[in-house]
Structure formats: structure tokens, C-alpha cells
N, C-alpha and C. Protein backbone atom coordinates (compact mmCIF):
# COMPACT_ATOMS: atom_id res chain seq x y z
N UNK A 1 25.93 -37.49 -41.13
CA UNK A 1 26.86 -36.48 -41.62
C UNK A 1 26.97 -35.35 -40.60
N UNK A 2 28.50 -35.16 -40.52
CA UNK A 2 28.19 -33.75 -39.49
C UNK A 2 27.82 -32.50 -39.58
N UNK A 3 27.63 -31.59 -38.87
CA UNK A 3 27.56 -30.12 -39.77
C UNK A 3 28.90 -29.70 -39.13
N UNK A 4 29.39 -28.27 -40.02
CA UNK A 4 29.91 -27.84 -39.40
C UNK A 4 30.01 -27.03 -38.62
N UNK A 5 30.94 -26.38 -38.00
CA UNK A 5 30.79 -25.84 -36.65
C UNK A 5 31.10 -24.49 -36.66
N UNK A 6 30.90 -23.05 -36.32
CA UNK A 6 31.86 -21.76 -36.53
C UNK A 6 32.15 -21.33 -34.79
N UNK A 7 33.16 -21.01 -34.99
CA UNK A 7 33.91 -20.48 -33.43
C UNK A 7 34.01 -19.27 -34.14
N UNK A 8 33.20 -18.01 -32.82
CA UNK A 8 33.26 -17.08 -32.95
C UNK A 8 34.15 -15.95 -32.03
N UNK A 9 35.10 -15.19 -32.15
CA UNK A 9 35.99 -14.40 -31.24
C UNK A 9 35.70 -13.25 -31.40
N UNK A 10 35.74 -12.19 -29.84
CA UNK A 10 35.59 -11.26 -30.07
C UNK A 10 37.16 -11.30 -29.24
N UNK A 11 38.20 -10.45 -29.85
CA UNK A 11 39.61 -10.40 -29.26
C UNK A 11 39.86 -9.20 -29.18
N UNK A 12 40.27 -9.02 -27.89
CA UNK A 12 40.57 -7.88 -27.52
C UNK A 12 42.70 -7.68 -27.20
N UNK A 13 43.15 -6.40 -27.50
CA UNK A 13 44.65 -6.76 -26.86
C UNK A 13 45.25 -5.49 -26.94
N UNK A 14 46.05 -5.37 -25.69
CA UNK A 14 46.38 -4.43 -25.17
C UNK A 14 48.63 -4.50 -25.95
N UNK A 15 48.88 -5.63 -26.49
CA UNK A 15 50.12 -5.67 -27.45
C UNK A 15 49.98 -6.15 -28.56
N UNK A 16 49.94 -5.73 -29.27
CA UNK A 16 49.86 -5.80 -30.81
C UNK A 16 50.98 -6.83 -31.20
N UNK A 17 51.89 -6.50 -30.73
CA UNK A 17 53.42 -7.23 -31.12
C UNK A 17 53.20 -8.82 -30.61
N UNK A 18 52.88 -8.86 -29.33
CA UNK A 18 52.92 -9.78 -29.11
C UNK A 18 51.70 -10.96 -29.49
N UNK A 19 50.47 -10.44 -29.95
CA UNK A 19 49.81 -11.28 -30.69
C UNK A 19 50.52 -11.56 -32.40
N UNK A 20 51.19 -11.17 -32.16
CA UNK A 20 51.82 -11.55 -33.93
C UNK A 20 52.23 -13.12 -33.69
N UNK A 21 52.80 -13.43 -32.34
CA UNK A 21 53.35 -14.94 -31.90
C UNK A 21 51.92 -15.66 -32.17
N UNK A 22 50.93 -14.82 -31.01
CA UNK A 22 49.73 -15.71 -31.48
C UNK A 22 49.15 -16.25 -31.94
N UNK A 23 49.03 -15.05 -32.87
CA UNK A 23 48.63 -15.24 -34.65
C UNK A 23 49.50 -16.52 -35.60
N UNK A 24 50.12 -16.76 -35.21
CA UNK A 24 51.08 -17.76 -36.42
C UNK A 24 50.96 -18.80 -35.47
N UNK A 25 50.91 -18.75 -34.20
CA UNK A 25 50.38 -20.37 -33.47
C UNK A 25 49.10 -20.81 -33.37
N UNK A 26 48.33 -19.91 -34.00
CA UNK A 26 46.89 -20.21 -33.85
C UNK A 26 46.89 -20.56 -35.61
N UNK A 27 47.15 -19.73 -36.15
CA UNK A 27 47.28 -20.45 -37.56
C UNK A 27 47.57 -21.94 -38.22
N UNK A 28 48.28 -22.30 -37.01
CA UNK A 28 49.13 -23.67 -37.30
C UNK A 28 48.18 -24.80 -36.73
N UNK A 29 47.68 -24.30 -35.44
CA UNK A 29 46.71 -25.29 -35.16
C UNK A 29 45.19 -25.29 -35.61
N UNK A 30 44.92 -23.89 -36.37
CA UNK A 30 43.67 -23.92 -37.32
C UNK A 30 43.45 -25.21 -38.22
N UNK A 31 44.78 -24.97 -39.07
CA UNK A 31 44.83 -25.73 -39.71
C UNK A 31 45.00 -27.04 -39.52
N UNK A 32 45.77 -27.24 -38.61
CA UNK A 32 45.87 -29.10 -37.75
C UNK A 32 44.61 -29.70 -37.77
N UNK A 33 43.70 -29.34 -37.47
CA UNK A 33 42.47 -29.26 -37.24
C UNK A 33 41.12 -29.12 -38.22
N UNK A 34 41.44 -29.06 -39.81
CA UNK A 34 40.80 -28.82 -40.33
C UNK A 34 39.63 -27.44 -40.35
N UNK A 35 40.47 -26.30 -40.17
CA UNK A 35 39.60 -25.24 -39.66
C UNK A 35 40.54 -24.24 -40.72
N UNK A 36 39.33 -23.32 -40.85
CA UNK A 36 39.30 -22.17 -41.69
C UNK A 36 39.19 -20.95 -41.49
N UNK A 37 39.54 -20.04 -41.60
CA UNK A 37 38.77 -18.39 -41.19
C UNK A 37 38.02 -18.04 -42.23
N UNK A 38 37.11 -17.60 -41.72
CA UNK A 38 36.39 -17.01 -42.83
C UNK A 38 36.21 -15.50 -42.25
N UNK A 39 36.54 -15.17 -41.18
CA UNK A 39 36.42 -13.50 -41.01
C UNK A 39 37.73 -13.28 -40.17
N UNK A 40 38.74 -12.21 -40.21
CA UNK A 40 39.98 -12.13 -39.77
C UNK A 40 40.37 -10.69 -39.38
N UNK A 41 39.50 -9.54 -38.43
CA UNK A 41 39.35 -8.47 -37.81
C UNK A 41 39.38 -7.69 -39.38
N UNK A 42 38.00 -7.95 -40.01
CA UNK A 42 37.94 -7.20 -41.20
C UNK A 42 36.78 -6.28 -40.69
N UNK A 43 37.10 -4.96 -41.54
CA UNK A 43 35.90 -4.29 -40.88
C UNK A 43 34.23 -4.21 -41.26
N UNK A 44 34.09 -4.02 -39.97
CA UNK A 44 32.61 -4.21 -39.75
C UNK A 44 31.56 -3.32 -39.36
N UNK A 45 29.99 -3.21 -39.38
CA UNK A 45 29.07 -2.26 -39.24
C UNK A 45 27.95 -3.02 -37.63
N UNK A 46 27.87 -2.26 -36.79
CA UNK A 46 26.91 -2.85 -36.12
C UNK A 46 25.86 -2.17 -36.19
N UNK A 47 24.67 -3.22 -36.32
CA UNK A 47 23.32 -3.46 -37.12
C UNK A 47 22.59 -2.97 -35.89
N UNK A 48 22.64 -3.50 -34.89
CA UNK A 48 21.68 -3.48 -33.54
C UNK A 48 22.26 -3.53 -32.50
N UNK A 49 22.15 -3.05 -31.25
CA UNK A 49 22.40 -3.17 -30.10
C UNK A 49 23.92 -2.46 -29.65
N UNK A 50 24.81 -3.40 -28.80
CA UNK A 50 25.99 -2.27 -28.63
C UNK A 50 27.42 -3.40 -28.55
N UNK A 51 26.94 -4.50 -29.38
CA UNK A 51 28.24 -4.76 -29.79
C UNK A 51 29.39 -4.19 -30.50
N UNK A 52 30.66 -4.40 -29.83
CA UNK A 52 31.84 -3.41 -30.31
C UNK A 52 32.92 -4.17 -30.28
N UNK A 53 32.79 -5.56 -31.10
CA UNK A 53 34.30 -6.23 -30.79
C UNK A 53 35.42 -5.46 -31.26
N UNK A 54 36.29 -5.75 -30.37
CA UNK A 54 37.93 -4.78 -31.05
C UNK A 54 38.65 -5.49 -32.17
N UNK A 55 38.70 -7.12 -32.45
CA UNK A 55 38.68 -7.46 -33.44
C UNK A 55 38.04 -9.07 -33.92
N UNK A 56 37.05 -8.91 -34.63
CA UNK A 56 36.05 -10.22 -34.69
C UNK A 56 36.84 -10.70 -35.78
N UNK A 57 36.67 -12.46 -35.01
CA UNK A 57 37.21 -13.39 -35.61
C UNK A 57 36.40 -14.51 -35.91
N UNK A 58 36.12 -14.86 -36.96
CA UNK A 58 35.02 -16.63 -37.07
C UNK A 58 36.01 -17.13 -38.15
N UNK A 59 35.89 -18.44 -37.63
CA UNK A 59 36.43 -19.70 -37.89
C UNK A 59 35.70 -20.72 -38.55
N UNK A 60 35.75 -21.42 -39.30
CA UNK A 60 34.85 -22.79 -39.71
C UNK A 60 35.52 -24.17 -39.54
N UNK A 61 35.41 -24.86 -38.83
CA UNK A 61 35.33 -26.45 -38.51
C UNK A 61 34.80 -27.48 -39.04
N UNK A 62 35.04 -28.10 -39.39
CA UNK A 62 34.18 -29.88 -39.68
C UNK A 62 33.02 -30.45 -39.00
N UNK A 63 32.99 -29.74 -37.55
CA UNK A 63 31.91 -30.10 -37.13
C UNK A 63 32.52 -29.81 -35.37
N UNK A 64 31.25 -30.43 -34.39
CA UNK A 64 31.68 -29.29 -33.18
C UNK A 64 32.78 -30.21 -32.34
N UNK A 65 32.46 -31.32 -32.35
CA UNK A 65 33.70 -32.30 -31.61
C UNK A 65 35.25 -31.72 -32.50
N UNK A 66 35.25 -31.29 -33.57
CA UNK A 66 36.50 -31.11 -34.06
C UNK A 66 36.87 -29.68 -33.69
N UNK A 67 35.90 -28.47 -33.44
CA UNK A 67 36.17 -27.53 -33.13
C UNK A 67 36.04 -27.86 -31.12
N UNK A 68 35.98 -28.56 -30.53
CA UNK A 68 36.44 -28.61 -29.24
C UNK A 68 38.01 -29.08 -29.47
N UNK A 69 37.98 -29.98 -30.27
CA UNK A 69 39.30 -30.80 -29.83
C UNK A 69 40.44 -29.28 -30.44
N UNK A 70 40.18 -28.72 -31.41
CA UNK A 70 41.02 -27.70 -31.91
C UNK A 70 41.20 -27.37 -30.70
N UNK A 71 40.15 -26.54 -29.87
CA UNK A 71 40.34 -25.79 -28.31
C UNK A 71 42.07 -26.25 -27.88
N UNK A 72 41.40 -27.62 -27.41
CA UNK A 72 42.06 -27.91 -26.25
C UNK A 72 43.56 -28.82 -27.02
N UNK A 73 43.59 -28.71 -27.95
CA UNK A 73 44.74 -29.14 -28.60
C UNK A 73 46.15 -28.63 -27.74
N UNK A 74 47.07 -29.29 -27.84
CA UNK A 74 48.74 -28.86 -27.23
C UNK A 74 48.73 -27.70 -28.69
N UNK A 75 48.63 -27.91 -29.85
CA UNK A 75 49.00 -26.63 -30.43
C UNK A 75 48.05 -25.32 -29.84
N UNK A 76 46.72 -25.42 -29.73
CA UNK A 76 45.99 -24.07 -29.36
C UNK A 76 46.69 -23.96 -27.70
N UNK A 77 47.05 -24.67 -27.17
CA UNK A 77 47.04 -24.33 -25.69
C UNK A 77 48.49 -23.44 -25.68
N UNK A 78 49.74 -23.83 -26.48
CA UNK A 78 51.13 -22.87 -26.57
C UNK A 78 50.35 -21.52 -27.47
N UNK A 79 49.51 -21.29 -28.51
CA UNK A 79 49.30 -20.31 -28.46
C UNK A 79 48.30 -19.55 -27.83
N UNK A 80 47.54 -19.89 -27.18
CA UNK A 80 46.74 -19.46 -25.79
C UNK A 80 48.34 -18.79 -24.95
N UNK A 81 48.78 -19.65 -24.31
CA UNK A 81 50.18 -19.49 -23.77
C UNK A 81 50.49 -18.15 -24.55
N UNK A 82 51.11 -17.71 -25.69
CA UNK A 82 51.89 -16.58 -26.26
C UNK A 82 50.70 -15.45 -26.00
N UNK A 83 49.67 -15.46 -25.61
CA UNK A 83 48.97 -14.11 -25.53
C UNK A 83 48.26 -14.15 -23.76
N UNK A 84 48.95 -14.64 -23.26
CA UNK A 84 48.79 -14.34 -21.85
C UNK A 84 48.88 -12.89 -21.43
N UNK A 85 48.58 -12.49 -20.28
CA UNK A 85 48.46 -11.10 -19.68
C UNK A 85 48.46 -10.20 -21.05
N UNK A 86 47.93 -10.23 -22.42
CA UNK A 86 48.27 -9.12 -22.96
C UNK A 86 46.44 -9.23 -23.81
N UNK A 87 46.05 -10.30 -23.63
CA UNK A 87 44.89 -9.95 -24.29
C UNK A 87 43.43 -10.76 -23.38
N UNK A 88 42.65 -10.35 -23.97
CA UNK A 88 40.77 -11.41 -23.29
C UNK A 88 40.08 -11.56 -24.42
N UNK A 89 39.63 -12.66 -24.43
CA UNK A 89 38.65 -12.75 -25.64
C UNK A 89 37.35 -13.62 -25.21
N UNK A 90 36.45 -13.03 -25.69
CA UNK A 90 35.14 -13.94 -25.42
C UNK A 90 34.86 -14.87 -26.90
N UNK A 91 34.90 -15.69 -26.95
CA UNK A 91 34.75 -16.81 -27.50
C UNK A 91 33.63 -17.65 -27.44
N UNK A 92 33.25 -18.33 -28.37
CA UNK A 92 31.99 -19.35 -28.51
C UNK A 92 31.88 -20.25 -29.41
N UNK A 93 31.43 -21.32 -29.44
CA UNK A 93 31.62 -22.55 -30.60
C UNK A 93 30.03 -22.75 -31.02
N UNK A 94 29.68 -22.62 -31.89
CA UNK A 94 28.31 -22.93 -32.40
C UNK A 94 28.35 -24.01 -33.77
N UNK A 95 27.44 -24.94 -33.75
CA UNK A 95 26.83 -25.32 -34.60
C UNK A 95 26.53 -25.39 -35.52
N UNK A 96 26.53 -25.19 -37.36
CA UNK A 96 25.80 -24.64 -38.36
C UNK A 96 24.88 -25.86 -38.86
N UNK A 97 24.24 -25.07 -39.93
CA UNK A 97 23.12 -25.63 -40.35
C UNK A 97 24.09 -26.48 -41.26
């Protein structure tokens, strides 16, 4: 059985407007993909140290081969594409129990 997987974003962006494209192409291939949000730049408290994402994002997957293939999907790659030069995000795919 697999576990599933959470992809974690810390997204940063310098146009607001133009992640709105993002946002609805990343939505589309969330879902292609069997993937979920479970956190969506809701606000947050930091506990320790000097993390300061500008807006944290986690995701839930089926498991981690399905959260790669989401990655590199033709749908995630056009919305990768719509937030060019306007945003950076550090990103990570982990594992769950």
C-alpha cells in the first residue's frame, strides 16, 4: 500500500494578478492528479527559528511517484509557465506516514 505524499510550498510573488492564472492552472492539475490542499496561504504562527514563508502551501497526494508525476505533468508545467519572472518558490515533496 502506498503512503501518501505532502508537497510543501513556500511561494513567494512579486504580482498578485498574475498568479490568479496560476492559481486556476495549478488547481486543474492538482486535481488531474489526485491531489488535495490541505493548507492554502492561511495564516500562520512561527513556533521556532526564522521561517517566514510569504505564502505556505501543502498539498496531499496518493503517494510520492504520483506527487512527482503531478510536478512534471504538461498541466503543472503551463502553470509553472503563467508565473514566470513574477514569482520563486521553494518547494519539497515528502513522504507521510
Amino acid at each position: 500500500m502506498s503512503k501518501p505524499a505532502y508537497m510543501v510550498v513556500d511561494a513567494r510573488s512579486s504580482d498578485p494578478d498574475r498568479m490568479l492564472e496560476y492559481r486556476r492552472l495549478a488547481e486543474i492539475a492538482v486535481s488531474a492528479y489526485g491531489g488535495r490542499y490541505l493548507v492554502r496561504g492561511s495564516p500562520y504562527e512561527t513556533q521556532e527559528g526564522n521561517w517566514h514563508p510569504q505564502r505556505l502551501v501543502v498539498l496531499e497526494f496518493p503517494s510520492m511517484e504520483i506527487g512527482r508525476k503531478f510536478y512534471d505533468s504538461p498541466e503543472y508545467v503551463e502553470a509553472r509557465k503563467a508565473r514566470e519572472g513574477v514569482s520563486n518558490f521553494d518547494m519539497l515533496l515528502v513522504e507521510g506516514l
